[in-house]
Protein backbone atom coordinates (compact mmCIF):
# COMPACT_ATOMS: atom_id res chain seq x y z
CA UNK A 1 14.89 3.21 12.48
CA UNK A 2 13.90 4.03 16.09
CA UNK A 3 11.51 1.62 17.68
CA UNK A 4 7.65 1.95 17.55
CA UNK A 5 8.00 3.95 13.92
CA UNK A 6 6.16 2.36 11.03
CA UNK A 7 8.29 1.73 7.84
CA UNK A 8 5.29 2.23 5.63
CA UNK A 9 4.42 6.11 6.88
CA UNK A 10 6.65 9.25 6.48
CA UNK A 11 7.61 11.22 9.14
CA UNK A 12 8.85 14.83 9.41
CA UNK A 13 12.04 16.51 10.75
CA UNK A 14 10.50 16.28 14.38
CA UNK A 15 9.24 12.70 14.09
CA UNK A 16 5.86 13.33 13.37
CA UNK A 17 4.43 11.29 11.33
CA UNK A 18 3.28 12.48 8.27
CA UNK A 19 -0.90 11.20 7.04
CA UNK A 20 -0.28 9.42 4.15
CA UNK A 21 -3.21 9.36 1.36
CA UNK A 22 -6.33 7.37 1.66
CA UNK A 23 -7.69 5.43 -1.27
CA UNK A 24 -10.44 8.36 -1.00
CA UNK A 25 -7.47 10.54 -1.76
CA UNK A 26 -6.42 8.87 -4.96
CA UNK A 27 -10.12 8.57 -6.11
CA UNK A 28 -10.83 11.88 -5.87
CA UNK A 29 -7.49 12.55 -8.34
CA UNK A 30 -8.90 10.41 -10.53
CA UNK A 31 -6.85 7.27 -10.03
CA UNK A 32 -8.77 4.03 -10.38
CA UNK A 33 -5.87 1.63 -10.00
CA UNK A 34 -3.21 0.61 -7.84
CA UNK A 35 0.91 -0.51 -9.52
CA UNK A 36 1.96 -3.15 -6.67
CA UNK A 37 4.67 -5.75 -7.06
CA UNK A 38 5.37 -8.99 -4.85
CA UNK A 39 8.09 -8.62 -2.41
CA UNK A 40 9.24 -12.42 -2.75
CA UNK A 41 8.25 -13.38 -6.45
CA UNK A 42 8.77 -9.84 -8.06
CA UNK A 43 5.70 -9.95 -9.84
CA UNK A 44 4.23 -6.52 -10.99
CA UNK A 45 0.46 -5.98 -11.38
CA UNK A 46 -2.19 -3.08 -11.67
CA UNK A 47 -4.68 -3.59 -9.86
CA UNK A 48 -8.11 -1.76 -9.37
CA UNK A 49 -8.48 0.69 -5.73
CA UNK A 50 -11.92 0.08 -5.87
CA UNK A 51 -12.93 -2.90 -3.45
CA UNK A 52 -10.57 -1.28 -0.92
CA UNK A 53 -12.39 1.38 1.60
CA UNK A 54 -12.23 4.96 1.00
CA UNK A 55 -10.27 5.69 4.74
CA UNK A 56 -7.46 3.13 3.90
CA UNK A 57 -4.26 4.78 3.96
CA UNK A 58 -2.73 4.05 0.52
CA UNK A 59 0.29 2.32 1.89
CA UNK A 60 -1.71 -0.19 3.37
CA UNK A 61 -3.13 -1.68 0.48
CA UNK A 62 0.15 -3.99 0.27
CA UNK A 63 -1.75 -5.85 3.67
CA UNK A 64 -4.57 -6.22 1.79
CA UNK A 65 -3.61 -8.22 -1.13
CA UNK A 66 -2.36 -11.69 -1.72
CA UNK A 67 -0.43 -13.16 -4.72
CA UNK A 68 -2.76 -15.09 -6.98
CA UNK A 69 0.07 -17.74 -8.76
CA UNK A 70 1.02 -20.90 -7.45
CA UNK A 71 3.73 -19.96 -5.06
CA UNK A 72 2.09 -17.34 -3.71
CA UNK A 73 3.61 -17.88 0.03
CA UNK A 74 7.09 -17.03 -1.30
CA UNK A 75 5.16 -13.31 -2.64
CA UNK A 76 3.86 -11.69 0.67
């Protein structure tokens, strides 16, 4: 990956990167919820896109969350 690219954005055969959805986005397709799963624990939730703003890019909800169990600084 060549520096200054971010892993969590697609980018097209020139390098551009490509806008990924907002949370708007998926609202207005009708999705209310969110399938994320912690990177260290492995643990698989759905949880609701509503508290998150409407101009959040999609991908970015994985910043935005926090694992709830016990060892929750082994899951971000």
């Amino acid at each position: 990956m060549r520096r200054g690219r971010n892993p969590r954005r697609a980018y097209d055969e020139n390098g551009w990167e490509i806008a990924p959805p907002t949370v708007g986005d998926m609202r207005a397709q009708g999705d209310v919820t969110a399938a994320v799963t912690g990177h260290g624990c492995r643990r698989h939730v759905v949880i609701p896109i509503d508290r998150f703003p409407a101009d959040l890019p999609f991908p970015d909800i994985a910043l935005r969350i926090v694992c709830s169990r016990a060892e929750a600084a082994t899951c971000r």
